[in-house]
C-alpha atoms as a PDB file:
ATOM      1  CA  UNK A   1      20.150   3.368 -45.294  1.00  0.00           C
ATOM      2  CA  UNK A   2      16.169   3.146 -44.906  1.00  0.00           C
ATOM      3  CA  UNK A   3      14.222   5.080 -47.602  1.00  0.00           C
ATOM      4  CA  UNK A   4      11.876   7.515 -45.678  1.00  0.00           C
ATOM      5  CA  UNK A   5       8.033   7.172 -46.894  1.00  0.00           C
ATOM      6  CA  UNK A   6       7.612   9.160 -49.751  1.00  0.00           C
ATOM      7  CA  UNK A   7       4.215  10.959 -49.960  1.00  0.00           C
ATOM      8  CA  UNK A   8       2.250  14.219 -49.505  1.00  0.00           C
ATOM      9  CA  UNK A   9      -1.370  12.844 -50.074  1.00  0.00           C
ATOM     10  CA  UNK A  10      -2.803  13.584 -46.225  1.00  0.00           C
ATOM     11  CA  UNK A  11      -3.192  10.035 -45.582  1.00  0.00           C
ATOM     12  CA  UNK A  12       1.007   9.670 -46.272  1.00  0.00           C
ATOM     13  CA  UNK A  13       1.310  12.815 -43.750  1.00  0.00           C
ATOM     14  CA  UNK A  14      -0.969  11.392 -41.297  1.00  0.00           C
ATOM     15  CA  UNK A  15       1.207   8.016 -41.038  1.00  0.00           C
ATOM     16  CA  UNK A  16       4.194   9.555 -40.758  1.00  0.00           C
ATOM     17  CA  UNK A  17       2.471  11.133 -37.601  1.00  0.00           C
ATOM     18  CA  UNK A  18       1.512   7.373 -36.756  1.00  0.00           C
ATOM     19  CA  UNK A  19       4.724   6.299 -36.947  1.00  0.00           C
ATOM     20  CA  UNK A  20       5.945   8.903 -34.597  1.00  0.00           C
ATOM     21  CA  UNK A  21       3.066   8.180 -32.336  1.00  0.00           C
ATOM     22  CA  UNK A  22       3.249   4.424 -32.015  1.00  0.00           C
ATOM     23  CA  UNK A  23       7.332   3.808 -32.722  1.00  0.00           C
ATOM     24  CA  UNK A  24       8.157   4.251 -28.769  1.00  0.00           C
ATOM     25  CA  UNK A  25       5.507   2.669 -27.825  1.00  0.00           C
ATOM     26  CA  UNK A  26       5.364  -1.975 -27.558  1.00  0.00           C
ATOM     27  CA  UNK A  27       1.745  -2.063 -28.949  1.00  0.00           C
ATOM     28  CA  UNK A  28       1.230  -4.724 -31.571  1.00  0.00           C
ATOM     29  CA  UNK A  29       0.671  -2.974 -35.325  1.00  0.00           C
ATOM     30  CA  UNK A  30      -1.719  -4.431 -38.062  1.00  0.00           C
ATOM     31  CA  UNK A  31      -0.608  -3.233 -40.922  1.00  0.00           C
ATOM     32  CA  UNK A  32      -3.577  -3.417 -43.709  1.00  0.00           C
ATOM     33  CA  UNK A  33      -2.669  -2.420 -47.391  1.00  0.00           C
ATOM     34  CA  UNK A  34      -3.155  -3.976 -50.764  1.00  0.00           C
ATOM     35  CA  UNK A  35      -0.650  -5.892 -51.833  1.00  0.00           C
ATOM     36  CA  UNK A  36       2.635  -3.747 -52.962  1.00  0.00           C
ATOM     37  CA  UNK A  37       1.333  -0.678 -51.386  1.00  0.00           C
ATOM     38  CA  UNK A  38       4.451  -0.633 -48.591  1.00  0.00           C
ATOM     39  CA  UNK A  39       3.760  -2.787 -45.508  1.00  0.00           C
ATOM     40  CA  UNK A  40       7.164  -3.853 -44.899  1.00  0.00           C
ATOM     41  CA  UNK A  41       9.035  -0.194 -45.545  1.00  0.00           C
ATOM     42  CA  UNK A  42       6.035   0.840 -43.061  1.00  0.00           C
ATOM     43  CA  UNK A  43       6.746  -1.925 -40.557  1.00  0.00           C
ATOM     44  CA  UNK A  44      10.471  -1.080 -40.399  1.00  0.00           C
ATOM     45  CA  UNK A  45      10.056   2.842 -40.138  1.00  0.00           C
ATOM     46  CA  UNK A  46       7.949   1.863 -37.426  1.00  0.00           C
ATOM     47  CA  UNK A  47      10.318  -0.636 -35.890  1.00  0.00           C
ATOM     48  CA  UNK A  48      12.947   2.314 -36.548  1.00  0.00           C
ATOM     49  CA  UNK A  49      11.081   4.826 -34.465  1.00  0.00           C
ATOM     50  CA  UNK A  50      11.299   3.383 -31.369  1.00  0.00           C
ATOM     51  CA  UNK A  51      13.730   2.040 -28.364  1.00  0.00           C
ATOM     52  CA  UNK A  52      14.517  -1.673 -30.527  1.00  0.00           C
ATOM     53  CA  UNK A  53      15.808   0.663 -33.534  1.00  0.00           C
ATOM     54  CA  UNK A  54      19.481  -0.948 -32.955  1.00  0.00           C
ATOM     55  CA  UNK A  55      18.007  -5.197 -32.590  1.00  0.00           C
ATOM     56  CA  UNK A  56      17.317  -7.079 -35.092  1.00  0.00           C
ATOM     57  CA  UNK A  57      14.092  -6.763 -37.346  1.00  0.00           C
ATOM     58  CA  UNK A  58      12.958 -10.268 -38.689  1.00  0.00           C
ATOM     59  CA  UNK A  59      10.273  -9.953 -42.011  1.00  0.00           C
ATOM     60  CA  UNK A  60       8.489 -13.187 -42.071  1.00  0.00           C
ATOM     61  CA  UNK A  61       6.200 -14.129 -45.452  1.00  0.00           C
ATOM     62  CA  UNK A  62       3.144 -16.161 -43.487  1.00  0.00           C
ATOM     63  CA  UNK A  63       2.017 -17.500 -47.171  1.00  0.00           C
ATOM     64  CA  UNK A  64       5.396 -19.470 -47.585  1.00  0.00           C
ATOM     65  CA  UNK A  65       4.711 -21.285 -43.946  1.00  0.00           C
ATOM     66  CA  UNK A  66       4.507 -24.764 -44.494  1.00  0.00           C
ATOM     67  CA  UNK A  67       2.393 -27.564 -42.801  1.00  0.00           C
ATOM     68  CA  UNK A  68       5.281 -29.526 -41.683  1.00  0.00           C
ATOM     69  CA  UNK A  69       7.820 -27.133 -41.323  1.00  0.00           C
ATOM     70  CA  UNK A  70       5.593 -24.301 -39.321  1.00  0.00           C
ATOM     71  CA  UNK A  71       7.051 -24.937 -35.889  1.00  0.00           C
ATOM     72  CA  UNK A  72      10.445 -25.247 -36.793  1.00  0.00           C
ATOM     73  CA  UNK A  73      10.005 -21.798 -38.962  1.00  0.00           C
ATOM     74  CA  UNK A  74       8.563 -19.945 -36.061  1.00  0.00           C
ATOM     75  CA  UNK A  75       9.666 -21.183 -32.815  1.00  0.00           C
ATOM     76  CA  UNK A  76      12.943 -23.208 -33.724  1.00  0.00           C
ATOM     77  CA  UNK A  77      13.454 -27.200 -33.111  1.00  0.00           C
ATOM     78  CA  UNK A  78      16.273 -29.320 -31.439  1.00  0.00           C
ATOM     79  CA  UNK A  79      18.446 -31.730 -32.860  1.00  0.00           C
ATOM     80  CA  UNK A  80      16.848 -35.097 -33.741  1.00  0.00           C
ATOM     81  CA  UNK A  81      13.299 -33.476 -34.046  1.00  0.00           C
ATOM     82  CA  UNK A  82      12.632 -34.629 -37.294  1.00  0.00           C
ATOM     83  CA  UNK A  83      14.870 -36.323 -39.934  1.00  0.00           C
ATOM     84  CA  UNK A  84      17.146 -34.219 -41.093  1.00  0.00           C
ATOM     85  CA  UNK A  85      17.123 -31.888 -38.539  1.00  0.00           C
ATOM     86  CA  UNK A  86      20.973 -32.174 -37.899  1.00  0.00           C
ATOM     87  CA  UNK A  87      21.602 -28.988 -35.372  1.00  0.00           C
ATOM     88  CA  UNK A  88      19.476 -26.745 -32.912  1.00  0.00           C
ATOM     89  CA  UNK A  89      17.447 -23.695 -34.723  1.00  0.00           C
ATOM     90  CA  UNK A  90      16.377 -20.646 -33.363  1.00  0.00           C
ATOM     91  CA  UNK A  91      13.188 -19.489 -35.267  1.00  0.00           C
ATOM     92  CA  UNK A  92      12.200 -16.592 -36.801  1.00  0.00           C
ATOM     93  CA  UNK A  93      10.837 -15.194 -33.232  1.00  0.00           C
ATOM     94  CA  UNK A  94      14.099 -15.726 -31.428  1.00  0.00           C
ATOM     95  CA  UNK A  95      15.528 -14.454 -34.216  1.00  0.00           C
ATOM     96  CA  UNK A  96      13.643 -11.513 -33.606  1.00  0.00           C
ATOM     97  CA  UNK A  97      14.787 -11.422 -29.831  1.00  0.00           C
ATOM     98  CA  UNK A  98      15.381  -7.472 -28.472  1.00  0.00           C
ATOM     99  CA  UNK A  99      14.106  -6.553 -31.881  1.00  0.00           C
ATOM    100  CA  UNK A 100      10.924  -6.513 -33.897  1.00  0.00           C
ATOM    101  CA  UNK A 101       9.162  -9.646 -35.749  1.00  0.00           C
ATOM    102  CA  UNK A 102       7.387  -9.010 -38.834  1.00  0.00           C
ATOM    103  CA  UNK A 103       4.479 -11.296 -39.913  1.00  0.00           C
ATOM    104  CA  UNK A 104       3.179 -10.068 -43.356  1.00  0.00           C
ATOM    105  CA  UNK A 105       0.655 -11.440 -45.041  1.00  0.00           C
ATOM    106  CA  UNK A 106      -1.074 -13.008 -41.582  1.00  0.00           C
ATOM    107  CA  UNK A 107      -4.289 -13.391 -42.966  1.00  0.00           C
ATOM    108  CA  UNK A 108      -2.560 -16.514 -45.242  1.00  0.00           C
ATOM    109  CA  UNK A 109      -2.195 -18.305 -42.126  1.00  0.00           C
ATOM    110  CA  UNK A 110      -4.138 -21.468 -41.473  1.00  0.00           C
ATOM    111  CA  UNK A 111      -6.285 -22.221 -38.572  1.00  0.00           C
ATOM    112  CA  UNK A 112      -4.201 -24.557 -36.958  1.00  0.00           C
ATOM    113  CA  UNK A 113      -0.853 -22.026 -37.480  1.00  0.00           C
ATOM    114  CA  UNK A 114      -3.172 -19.280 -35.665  1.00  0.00           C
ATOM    115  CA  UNK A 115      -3.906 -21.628 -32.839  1.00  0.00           C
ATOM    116  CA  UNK A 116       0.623 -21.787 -32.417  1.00  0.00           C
ATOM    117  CA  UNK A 117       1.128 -17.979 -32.623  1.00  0.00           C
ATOM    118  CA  UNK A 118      -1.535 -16.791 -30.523  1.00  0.00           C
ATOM    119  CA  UNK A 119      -0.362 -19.285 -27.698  1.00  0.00           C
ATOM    120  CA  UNK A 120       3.195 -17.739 -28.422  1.00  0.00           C
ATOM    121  CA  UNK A 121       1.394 -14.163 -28.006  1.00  0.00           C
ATOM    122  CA  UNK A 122       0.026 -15.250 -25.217  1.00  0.00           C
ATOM    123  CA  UNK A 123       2.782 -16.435 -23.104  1.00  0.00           C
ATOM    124  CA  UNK A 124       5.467 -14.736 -25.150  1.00  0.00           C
ATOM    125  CA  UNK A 125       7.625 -17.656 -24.960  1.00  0.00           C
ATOM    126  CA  UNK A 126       8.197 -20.560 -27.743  1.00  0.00           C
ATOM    127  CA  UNK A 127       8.616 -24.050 -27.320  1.00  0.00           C
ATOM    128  CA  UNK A 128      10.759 -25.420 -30.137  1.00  0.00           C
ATOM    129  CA  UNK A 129      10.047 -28.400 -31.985  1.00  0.00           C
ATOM    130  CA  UNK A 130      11.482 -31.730 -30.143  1.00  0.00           C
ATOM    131  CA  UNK A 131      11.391 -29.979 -26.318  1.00  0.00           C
ATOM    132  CA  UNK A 132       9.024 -29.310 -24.225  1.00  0.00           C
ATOM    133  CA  UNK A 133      11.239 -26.329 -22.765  1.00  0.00           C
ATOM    134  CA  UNK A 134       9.515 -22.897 -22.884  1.00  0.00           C
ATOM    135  CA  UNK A 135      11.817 -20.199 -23.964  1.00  0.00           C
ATOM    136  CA  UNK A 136      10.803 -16.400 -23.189  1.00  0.00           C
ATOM    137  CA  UNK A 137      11.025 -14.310 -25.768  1.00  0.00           C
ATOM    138  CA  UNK A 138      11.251 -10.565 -25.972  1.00  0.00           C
ATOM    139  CA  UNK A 139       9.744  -9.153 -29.032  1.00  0.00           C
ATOM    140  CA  UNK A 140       7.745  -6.378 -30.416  1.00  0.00           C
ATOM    141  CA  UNK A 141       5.000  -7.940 -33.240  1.00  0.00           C
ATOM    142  CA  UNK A 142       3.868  -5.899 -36.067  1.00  0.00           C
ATOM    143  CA  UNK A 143       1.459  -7.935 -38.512  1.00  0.00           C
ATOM    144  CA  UNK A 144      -0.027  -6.721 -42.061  1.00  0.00           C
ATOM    145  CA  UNK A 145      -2.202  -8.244 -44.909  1.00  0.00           C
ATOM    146  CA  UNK A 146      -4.164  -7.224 -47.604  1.00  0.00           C
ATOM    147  CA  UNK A 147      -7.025  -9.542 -46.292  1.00  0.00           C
ATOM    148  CA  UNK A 148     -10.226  -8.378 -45.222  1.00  0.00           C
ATOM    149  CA  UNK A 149      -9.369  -9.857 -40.739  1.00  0.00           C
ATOM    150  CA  UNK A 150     -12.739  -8.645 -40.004  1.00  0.00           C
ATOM    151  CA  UNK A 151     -14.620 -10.147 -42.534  1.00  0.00           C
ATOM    152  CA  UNK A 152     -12.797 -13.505 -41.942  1.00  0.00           C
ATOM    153  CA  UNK A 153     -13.783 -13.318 -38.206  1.00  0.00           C
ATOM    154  CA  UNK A 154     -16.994 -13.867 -39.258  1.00  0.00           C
ATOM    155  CA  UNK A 155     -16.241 -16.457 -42.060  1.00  0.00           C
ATOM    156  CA  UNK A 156     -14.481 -18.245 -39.128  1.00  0.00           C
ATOM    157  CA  UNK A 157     -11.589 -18.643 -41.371  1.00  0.00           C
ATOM    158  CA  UNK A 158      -9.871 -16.436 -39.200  1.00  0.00           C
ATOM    159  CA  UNK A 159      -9.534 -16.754 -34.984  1.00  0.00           C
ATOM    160  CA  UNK A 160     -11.504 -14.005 -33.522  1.00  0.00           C
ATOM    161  CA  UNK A 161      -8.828 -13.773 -30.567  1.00  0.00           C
ATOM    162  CA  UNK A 162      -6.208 -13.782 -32.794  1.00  0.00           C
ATOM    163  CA  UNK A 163      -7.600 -10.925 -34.534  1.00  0.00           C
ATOM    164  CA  UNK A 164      -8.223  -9.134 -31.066  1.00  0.00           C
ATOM    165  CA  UNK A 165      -4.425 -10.140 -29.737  1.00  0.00           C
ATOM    166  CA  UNK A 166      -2.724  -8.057 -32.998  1.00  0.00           C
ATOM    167  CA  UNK A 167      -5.415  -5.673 -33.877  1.00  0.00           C
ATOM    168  CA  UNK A 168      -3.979  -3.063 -31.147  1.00  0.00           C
ATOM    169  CA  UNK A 169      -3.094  -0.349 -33.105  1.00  0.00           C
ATOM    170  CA  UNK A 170      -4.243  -0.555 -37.189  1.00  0.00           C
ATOM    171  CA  UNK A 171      -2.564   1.416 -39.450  1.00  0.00           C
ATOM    172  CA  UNK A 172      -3.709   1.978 -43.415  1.00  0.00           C
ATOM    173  CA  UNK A 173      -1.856   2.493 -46.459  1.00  0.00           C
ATOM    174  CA  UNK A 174      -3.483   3.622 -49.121  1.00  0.00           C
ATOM    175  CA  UNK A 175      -3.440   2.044 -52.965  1.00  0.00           C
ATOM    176  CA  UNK A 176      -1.444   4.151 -55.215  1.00  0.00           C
ATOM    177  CA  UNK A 177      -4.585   5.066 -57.173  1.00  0.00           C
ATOM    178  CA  UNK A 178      -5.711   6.961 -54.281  1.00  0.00           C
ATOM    179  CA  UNK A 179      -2.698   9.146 -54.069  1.00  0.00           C
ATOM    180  CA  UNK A 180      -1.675   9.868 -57.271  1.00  0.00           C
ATOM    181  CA  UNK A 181      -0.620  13.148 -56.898  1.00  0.00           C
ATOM    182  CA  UNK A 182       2.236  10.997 -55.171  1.00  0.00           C
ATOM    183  CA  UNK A 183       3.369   9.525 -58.458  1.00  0.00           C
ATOM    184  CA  UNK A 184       5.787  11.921 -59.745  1.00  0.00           C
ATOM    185  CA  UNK A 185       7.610  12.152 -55.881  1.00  0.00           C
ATOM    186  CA  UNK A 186       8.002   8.524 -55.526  1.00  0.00           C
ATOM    187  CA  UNK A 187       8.936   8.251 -59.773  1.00  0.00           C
ATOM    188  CA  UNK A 188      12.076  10.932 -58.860  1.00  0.00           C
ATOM    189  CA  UNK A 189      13.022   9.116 -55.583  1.00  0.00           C
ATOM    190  CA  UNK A 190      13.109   5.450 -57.512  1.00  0.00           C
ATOM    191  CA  UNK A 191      15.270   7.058 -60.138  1.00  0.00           C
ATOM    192  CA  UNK A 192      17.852   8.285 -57.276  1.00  0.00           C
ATOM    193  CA  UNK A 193      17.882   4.945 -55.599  1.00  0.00           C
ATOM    194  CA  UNK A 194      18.883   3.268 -58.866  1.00  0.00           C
ATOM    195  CA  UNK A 195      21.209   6.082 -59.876  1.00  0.00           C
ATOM    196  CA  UNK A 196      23.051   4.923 -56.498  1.00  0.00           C
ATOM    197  CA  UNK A 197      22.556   1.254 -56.907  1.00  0.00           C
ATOM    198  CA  UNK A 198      23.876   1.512 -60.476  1.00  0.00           C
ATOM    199  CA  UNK A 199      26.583   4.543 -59.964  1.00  0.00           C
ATOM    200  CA  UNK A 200      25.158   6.264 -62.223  1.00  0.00           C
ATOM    201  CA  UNK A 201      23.347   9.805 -63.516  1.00  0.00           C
ATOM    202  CA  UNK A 202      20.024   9.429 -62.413  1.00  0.00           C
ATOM    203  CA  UNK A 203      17.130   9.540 -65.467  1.00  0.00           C
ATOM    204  CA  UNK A 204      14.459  12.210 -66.366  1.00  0.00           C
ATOM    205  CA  UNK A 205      10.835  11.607 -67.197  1.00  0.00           C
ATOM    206  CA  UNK A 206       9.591  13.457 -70.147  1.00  0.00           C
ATOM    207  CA  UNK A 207       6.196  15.217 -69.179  1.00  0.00           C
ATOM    208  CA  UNK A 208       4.494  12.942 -71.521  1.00  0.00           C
ATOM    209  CA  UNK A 209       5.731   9.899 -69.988  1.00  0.00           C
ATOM    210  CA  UNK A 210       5.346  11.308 -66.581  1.00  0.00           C
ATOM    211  CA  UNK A 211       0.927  12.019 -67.901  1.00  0.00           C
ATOM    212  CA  UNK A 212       1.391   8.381 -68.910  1.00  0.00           C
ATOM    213  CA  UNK A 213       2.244   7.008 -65.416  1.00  0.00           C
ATOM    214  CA  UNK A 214      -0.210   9.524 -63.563  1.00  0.00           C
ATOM    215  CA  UNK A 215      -3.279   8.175 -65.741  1.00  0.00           C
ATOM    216  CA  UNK A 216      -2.415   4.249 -65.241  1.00  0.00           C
ATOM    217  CA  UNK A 217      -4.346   2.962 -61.968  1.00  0.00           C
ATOM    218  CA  UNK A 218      -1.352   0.905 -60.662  1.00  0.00           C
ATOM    219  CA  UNK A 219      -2.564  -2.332 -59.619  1.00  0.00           C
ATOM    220  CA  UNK A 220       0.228  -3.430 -58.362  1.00  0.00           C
ATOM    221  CA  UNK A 221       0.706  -0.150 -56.174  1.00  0.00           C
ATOM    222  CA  UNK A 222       4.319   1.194 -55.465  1.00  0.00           C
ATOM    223  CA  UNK A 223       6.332  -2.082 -55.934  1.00  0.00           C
ATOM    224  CA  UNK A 224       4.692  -1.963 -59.815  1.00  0.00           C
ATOM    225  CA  UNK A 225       5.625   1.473 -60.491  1.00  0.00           C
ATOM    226  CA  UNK A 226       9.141   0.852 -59.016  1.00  0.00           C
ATOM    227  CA  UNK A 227       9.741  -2.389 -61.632  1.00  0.00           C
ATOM    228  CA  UNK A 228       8.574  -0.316 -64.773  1.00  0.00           C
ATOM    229  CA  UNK A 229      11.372   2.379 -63.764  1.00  0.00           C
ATOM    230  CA  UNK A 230      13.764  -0.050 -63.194  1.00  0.00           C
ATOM    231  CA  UNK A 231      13.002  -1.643 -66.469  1.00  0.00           C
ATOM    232  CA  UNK A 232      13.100   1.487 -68.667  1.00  0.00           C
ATOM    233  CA  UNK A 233      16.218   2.633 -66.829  1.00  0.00           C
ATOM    234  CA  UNK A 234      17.452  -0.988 -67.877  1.00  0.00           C
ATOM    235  CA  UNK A 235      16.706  -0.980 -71.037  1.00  0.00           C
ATOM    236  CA  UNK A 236      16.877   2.985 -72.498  1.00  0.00           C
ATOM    237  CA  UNK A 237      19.810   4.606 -73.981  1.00  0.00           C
ATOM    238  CA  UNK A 238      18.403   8.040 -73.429  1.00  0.00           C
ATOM    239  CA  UNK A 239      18.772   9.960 -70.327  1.00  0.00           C
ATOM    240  CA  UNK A 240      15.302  10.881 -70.268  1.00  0.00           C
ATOM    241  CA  UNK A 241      12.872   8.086 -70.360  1.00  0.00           C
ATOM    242  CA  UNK A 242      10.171   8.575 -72.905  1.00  0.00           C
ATOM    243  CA  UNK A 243       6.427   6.566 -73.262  1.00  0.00           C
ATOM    244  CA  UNK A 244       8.164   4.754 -75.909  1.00  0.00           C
ATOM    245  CA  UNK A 245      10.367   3.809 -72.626  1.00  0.00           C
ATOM    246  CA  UNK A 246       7.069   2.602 -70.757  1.00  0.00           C
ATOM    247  CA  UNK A 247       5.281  -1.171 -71.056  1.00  0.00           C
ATOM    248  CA  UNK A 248       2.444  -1.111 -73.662  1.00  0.00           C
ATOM    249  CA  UNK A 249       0.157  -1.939 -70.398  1.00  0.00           C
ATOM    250  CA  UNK A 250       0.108   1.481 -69.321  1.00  0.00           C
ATOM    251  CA  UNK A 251      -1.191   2.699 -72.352  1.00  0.00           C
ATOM    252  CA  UNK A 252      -5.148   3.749 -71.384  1.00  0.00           C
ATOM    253  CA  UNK A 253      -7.846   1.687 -72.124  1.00  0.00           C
ATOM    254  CA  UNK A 254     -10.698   2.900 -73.597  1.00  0.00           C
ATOM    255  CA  UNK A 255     -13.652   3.211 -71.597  1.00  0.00           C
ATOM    256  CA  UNK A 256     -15.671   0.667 -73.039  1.00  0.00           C
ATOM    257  CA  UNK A 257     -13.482  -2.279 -72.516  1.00  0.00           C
ATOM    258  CA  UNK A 258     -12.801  -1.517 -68.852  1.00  0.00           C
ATOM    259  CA  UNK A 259     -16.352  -2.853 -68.295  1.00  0.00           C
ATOM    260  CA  UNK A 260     -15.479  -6.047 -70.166  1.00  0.00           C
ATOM    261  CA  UNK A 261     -12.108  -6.765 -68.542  1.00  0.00           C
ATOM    262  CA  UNK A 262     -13.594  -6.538 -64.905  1.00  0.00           C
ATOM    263  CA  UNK A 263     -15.961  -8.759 -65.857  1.00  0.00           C
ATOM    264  CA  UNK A 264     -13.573 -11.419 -66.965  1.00  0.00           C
ATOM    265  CA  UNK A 265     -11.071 -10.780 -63.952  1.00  0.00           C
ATOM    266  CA  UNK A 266     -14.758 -11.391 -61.790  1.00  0.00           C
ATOM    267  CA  UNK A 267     -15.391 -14.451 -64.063  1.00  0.00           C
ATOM    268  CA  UNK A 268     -12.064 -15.988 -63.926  1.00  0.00           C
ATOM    269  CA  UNK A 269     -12.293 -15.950 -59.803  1.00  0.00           C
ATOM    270  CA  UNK A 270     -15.613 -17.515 -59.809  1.00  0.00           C
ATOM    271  CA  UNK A 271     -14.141 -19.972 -62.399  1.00  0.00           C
ATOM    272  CA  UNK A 272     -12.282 -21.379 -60.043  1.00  0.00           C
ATOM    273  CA  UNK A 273     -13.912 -21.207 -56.824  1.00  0.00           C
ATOM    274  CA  UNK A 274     -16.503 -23.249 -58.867  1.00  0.00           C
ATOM    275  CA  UNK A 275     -13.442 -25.889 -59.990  1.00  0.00           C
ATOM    276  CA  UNK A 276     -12.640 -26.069 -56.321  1.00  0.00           C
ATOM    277  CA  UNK A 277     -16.447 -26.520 -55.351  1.00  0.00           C
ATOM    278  CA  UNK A 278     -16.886 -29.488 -57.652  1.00  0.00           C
ATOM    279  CA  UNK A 279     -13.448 -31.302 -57.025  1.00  0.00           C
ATOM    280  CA  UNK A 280     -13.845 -31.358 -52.990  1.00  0.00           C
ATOM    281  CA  UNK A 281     -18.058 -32.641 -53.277  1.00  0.00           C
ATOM    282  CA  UNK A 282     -16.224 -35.304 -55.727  1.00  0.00           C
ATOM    283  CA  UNK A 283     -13.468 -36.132 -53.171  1.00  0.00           C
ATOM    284  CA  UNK A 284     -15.963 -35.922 -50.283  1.00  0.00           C
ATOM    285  CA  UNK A 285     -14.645 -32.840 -48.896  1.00  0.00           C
ATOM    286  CA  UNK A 286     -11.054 -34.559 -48.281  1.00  0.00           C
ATOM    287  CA  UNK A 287      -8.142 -32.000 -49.150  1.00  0.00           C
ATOM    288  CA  UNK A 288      -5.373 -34.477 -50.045  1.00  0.00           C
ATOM    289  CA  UNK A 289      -7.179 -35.979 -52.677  1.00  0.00           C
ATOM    290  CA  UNK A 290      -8.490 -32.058 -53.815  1.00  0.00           C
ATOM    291  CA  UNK A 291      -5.114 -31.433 -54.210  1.00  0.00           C
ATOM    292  CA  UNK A 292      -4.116 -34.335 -55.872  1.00  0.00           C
ATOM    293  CA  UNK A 293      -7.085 -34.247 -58.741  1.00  0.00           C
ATOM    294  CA  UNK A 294      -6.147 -30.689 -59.479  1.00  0.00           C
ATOM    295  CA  UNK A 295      -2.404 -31.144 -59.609  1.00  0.00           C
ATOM    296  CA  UNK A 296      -2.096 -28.257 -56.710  1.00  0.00           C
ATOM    297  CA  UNK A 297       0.060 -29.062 -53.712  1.00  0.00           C
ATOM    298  CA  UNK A 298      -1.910 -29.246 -50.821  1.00  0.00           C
ATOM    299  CA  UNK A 299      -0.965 -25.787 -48.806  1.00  0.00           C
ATOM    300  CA  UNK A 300      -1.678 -23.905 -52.113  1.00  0.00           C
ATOM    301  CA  UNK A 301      -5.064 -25.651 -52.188  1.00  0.00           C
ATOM    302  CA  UNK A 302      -5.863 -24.888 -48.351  1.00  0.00           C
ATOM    303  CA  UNK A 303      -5.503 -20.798 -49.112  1.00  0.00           C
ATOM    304  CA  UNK A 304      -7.447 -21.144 -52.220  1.00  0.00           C
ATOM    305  CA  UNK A 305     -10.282 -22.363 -49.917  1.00  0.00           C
ATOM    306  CA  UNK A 306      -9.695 -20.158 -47.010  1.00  0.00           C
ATOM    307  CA  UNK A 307      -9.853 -17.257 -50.008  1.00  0.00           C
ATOM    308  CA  UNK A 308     -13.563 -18.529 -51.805  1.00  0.00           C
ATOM    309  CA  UNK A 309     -14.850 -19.016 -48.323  1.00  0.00           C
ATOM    310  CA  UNK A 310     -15.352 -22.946 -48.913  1.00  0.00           C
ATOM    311  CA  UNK A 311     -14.575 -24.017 -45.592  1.00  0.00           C
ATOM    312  CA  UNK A 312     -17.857 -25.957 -45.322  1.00  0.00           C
ATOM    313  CA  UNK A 313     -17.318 -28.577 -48.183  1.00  0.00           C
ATOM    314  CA  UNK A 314     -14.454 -30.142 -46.116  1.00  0.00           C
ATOM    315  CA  UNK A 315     -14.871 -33.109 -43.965  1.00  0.00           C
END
């Protein structure tokens, strides 16, 4: 059974209205969120909400698309396509058909992957790798990333009709540090879903371990605070987990070394947007050799450019 959003910060009320709103509806959704903040449970209550609730629902990770494979992922091939390709595919969108395709992380996808989706967008129909056959397909698209679309538009690292074609209706989550009044609701409804996983009573927080997780910022948003439960449940003997339950990296830093740790974590990105400078002037802007002289594979290499805005230093 799907776990309802759990929240009572107004910006968790007001998408739960959203989701009512926009579930019967076909619009296309961007979802926008940092990362672990609850696209996907968003995406399906939305998917959930309206008239496809019984088809399928198809999440699809746009950072794992590869170069080669791309088509075949999305829109399916034939036998005899490619070597290996021993039977006929289907695709993640036909996949999808009567139901509701989920592309997270979109804003991972490269330039010439935008140019295949929006033409699928646009005609709602695939052509599968090794035909020339157009296939309709009837799907409803919600999209999400953590990436700043807009800004991209104007870095041209991301297709301005693109961006139009699934920036219908935009819904935002909010990071965890935001809401933390939140913390203790979603805390007791983790605990039930492992009590149920795990048949078994479900654990207490102490009050000081419960402070604990209420002062810690959460960087990795809800999917963070749901591993450290499931860790302490793991590993306790108690029934009520404790802070000597909790990781050591919730304990508070002190407020002179926050300064100095944002500074490295600013540092250590410029570090290697400046690596990545220097290796494509020395390889004359060519990606496979990039790749090559910094022991990266090559797909990995193209999002680390998309993501310092060094488009211009390729050839």
């Amino acid at each position: 059974m799907q776990s309802p959003m759990v929240g009572e910060h107004p910006a968790m009320r007001r998408l739960r209205e959203l989701v009512v709103a926009v579930g019967p509806r076909e619009c296309t959704t961007l979802i926008r969120g940092e990362s672990g903040t609850g696209k996907e449970l968003l995406a399906r209550q939305i998917h959930l909400a309206g008239p496809r609730a019984t088809g399928p629902f198809v999440p699809v990770d746009c950072s794992t698309l590869r170069d080669s494979l791309l088509e075949s992922q999305l829109f399916g091939h034939v036998r005899g396509a490619f070597t290996g390709a021993a039977c006929n595919t289907v695709g993640f969108f036909r996949a999808a058909n009567g139901g509701t395709i989920f592309l997270d992380e979109i804003g991972e996808l490269l330039p010439e992957a935008q140019a295949r989706l929006l033409r699928c967008l646009q005609e709602r129909a695939v052509v599968p790798l090794g035909t020339f056959r157009a296939i309709p397909i009837n799907v409803r698209i919600i999209a999400a990333t953590h990436r700043p679309l807009a800004e991209m538009v104007r870095q041209n690292a991301f297709r301005i009709d693109l961006y139009f074609r699934l920036n219908v209706v935009t819904l935002e989550i909010p990071p965890l540090r935001n809401r933390k009044e939140d913390i203790p609701l979603l805390a007791e409804q983790f605990l039930r879903d492992m009590s149920r996983i795990y048949d078994e009573p479900a654990h207490k927080i102490s009050p000081p371990a419960m402070k604990r997780l209420t002062e810690y910022d959460w960087p990795g948003n809800v999917r963070e605070l749901r591993n450290v439960l499931e860790r302490a449940c793991a590993l306790t003997q108690n029934a009520t987990l404790t802070v000597e339950d909790l990781p050591s990296e919730l304990t508070p830093r002190s407020p002179e070394s926050a300064p100095t740790v944002a500074k490295a974590i600013a540092s250590l990105a410029e570090s290697e947007r400046q690596v990545i400078a220097s290796a494509l002037r020395a390889n004359g802007g060519n990606q496979s050799r990039t790749a090559l002289a910094l022991q990266v594979e090559r797909h990995r290499l193209r999002r680390m450019i998309h993501r310092h805005g060094l488009e211009s230093l390729l050839h």
